[in-house]
Protein backbone atom coordinates (compact mmCIF):
# COMPACT_ATOMS: atom_id res chain seq x y z
CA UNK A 1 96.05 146.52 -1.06
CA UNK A 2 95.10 145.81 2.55
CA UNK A 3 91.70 144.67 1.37
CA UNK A 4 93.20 142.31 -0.95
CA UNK A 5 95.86 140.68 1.25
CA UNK A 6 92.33 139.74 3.92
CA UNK A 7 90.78 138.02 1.65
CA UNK A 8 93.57 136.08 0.70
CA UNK A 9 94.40 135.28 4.07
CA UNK A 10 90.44 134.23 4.45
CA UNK A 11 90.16 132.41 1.46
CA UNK A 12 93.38 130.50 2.31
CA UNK A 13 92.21 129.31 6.24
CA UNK A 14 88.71 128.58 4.32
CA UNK A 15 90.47 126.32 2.12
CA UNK A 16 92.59 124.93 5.12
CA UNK A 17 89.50 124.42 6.76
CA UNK A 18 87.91 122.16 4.17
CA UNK A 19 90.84 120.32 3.23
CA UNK A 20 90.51 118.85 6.85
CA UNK A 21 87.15 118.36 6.36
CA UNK A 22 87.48 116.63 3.39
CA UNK A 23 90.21 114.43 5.13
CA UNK A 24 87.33 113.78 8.03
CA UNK A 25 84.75 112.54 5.74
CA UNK A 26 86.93 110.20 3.74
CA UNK A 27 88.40 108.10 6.81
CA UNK A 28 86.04 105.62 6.84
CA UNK A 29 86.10 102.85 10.25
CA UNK A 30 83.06 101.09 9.25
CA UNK A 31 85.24 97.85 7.42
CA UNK A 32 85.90 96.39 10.33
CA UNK A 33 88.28 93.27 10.03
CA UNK A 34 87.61 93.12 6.30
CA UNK A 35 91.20 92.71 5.66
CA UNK A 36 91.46 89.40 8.09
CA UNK A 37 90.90 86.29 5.87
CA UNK A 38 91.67 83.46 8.37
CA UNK A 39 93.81 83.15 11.32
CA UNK A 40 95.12 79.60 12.30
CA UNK A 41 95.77 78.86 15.89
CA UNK A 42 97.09 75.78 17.44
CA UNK A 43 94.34 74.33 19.90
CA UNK A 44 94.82 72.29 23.19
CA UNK A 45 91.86 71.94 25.45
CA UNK A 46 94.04 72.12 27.98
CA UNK A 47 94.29 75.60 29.34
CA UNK A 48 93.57 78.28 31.54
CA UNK A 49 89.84 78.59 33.59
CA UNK A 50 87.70 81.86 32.97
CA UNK A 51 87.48 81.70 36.37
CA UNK A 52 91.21 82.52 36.91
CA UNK A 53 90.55 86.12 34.61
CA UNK A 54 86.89 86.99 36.11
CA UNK A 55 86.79 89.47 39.20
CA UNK A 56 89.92 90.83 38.66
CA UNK A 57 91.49 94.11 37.17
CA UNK A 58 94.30 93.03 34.55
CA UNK A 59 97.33 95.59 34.27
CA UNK A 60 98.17 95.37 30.62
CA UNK A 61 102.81 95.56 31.07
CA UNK A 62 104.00 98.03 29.44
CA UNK A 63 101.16 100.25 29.37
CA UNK A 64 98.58 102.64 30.83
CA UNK A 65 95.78 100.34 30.15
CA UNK A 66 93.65 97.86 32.52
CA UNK A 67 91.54 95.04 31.14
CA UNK A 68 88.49 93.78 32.91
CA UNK A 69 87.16 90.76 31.58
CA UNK A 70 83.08 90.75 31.95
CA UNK A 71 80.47 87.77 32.25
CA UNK A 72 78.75 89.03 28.98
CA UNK A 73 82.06 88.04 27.14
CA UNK A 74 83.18 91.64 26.82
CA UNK A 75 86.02 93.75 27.96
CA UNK A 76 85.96 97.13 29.72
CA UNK A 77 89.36 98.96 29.82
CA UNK A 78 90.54 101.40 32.54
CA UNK A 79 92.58 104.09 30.60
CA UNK A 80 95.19 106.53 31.86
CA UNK A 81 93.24 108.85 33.13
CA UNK A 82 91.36 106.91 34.90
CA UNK A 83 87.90 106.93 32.36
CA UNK A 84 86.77 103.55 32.84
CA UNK A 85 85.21 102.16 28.78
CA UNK A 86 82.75 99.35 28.47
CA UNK A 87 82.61 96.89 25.64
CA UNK A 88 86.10 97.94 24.25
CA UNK A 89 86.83 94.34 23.33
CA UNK A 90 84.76 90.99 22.51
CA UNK A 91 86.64 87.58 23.86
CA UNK A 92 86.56 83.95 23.59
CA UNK A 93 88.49 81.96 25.57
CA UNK A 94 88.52 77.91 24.83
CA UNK A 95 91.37 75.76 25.65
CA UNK A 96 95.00 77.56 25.21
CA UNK A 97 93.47 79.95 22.82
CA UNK A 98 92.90 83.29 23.66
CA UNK A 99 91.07 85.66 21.25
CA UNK A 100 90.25 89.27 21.64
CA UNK A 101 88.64 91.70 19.04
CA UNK A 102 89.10 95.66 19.41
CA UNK A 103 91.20 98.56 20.80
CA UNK A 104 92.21 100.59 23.99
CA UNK A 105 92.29 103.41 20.75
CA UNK A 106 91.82 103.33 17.56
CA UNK A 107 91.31 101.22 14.89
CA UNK A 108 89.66 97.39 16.46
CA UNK A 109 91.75 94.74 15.69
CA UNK A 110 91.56 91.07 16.07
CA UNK A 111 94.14 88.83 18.30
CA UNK A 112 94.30 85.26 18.51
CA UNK A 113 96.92 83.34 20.37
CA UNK A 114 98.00 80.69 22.92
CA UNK A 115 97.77 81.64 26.59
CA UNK A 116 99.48 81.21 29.46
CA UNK A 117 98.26 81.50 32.90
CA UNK A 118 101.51 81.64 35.79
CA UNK A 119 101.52 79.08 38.19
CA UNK A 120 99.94 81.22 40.99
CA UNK A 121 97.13 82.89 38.46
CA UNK A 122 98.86 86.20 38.86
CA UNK A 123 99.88 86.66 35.91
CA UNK A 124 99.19 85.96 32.00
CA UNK A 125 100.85 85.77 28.87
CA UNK A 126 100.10 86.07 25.22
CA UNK A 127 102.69 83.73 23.27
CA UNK A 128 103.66 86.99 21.41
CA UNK A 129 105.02 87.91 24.94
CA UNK A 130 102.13 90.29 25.67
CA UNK A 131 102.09 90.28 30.03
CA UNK A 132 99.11 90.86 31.77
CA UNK A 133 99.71 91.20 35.81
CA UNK A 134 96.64 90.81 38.27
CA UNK A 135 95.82 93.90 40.19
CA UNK A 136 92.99 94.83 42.38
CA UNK A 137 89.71 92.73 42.46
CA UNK A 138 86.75 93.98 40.74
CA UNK A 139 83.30 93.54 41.58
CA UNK A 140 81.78 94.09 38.18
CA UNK A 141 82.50 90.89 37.31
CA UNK A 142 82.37 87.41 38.93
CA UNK A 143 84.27 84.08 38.82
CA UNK A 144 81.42 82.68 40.35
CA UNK A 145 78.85 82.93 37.59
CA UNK A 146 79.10 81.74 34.27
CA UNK A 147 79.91 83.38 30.79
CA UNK A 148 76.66 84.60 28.97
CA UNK A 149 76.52 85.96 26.02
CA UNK A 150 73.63 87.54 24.75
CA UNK A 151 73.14 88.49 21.19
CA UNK A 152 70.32 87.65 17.94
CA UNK A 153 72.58 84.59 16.85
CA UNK A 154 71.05 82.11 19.79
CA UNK A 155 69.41 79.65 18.33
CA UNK A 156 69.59 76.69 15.39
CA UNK A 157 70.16 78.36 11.93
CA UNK A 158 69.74 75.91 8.94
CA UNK A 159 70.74 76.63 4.81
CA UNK A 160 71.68 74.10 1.99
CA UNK A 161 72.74 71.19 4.69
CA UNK A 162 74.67 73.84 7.16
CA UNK A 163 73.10 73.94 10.75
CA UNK A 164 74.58 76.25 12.88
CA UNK A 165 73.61 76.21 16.52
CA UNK A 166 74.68 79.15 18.50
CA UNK A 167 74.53 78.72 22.38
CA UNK A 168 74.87 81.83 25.12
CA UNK A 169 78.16 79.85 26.47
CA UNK A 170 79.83 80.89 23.77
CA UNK A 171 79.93 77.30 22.26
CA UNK A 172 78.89 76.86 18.46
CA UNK A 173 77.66 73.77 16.95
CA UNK A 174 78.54 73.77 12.74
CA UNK A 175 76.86 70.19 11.33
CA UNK A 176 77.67 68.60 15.25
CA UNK A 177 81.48 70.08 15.13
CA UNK A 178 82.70 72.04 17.90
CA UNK A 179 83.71 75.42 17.50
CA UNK A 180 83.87 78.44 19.50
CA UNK A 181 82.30 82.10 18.65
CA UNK A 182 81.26 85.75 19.95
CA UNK A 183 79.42 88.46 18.76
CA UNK A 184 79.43 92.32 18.97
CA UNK A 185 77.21 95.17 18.66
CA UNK A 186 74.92 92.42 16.90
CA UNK A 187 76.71 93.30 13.77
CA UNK A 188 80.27 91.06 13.69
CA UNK A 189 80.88 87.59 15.00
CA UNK A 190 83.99 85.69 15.55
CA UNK A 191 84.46 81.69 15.46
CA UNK A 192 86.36 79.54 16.26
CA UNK A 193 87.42 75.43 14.95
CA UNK A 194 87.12 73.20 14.42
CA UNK A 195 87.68 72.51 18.00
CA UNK A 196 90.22 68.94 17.88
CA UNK A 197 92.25 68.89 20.43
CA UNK A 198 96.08 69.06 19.84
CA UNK A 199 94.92 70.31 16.07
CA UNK A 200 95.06 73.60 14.39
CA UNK A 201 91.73 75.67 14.65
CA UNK A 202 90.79 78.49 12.17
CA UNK A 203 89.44 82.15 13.12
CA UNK A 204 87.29 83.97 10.67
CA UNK A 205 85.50 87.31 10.68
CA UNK A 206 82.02 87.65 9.74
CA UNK A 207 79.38 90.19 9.70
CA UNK A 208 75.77 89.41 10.42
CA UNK A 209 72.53 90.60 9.96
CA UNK A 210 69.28 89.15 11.40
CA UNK A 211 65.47 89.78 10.00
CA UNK A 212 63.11 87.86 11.56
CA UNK A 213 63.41 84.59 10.83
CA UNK A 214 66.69 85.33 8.54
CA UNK A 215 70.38 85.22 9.33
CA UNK A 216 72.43 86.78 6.60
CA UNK A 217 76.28 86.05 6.94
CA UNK A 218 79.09 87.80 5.05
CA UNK A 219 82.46 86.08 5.53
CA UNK A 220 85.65 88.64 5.37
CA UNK A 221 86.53 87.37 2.33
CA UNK A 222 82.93 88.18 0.62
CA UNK A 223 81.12 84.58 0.76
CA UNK A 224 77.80 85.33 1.73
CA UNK A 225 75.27 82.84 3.29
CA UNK A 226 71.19 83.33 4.38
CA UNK A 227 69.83 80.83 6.82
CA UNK A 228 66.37 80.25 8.31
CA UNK A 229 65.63 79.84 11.79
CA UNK A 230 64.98 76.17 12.83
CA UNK A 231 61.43 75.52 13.89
C-alpha cells in the first residue's frame, strides 16, 4: 500500500511538471504587433527638440522605471533594482508625435501619441497623461550629436512604381512623401505619414527581411511586398 500511494504521488508531480511545460512551449512572443492594423495620430511639425530628451535620465511617474533615450534611436531602461537594459524600446520622434515600441516587461507594445515638453524642458507628457520628470544627466547619450540609426533598410528600395528611400535620420521618403520610420533587431520597422502638417498621419507595423539585393515587407495586416535595391 505504501508502494502504491509513491507512485501516485510521483506520477502526479510528473504530470504537474509537464502540464507547465506544456504551458511554456505554447506561449508563443514571436507575433510581435501582429494585432496593430493602423494607428492614426494627429501631426504638427511643431514640437518638442530631441535635443531637449538626449543626455538625460527620464523618471517614468508613477513607476520604478527610468527611460534613457539613445542616439541610435533606442531606449535603455533603468529598472528597480537598479539593472540598467539596453534596446528595451525603438522611438521616433517627428513633430508633436511621439512613438515608442516595446516594454519595461513583458509583452512589446507599440505607443503613439502627441507630446508635450513643459516650459522649462523638465518635464514631458504623453496626451494619455503619461509624466515623464527629468532626473540626473547621462553621459551615454548626447544632445549634441545627431540621431543615427543604423539598420539593413538604408538605402533606395524600388517595386511596381513604390520607391522607398530610407535615410539613418530616421526620415523616409515613399514616392517623394515624407514620412517618418525606425527599425529593430533588423526584423520590425515602424513608419510614420504621411507627414502634412496640421493633418492626421498613420502608424503601421511591418516586418522585414533583407537578402542581398531584396527587401521583403509584410504589413501587420498580411500585405506583403519584395523590392530591389536601387542601383
Amino acid at each position: 500500500m505504501k508502494n502504491t500511494i509513491i507512485v501516485i504521488i510521483i506520477f502526479l508531480f510528473l504530470l504537474t511538471v509537464t502540464a507547465c511545460d506544456d504551458a511554456v512551449d505554447n506561449t508563443d512572443n514571436t507575433d510581435r504587433g501582429s494585432k496593430l492594423e493602423k494607428y492614426t495620430v494627429d501631426y504638427s511639425a511643431v514640437g518638442p527638440e530631441l535635443s531637449q530628451f538626449l543626455g538625460w535620465q527620464w523618471a517614468k511617474e508613477g513607476t520604478d522605471f527610468t527611460w534613457i533615450f539613445k542616439n541610435d534611436g533606442t531606449v535603455s531602461v533603468i529598472h528597480c533594482c537598479g539593472d540598467l537594459e539596453d534596446d528595451q524600446f525603438g522611438y521616433l520622434l517627428r513633430g508633436n508625435v511621439l512613438i515608442t515600441y516595446g516594454a519595461e516587461e513583458g509583452t512589446p507594445e507599440i505607443e503613439a501619441a502627441n507630446v508635450t515638453m513643459a516650459a522649462n524642458g523638465e518635464s514631458f507628457t504623453r496626451d494619455n497623461g503619461t509624466k515623464f520628470i527629468r532626473g540626473a544627466a547621462d553621459n551615454s547619450s548626447s544632445s549634441d550629436s545627431p540621431l543615427v540609426l543604423s539598420n539593413d533598410l538604408l538605402g533606395t528600395w524600388r517595386a511596381d512604381g513604390t520607391e522607398y528611400e530610407f535615410s539613418s535620420d530616421t526620415r523616409l521618403l515613399i514616392n517623394s512623401q515624407q514620412y517618418g520610420y525606425f527599425a529593430l533587431a533588423n526584423i520590425e520597422l515602424l513608419t510614420m505619414g504621411p507627414l502634412v502638417d496640421g493633418e492626421k498621419a498613420d502608424v503601421l507595423y511591418y516586418t522585414f527581411n533583407r537578402y542581398d539585393d531584396k527587401l521583403y515587407l509584410k504589413r501587420s495586416d498580411g500585405q506583403k511586398s519584395t523590392f530591389s535595391l536601387a542601383e
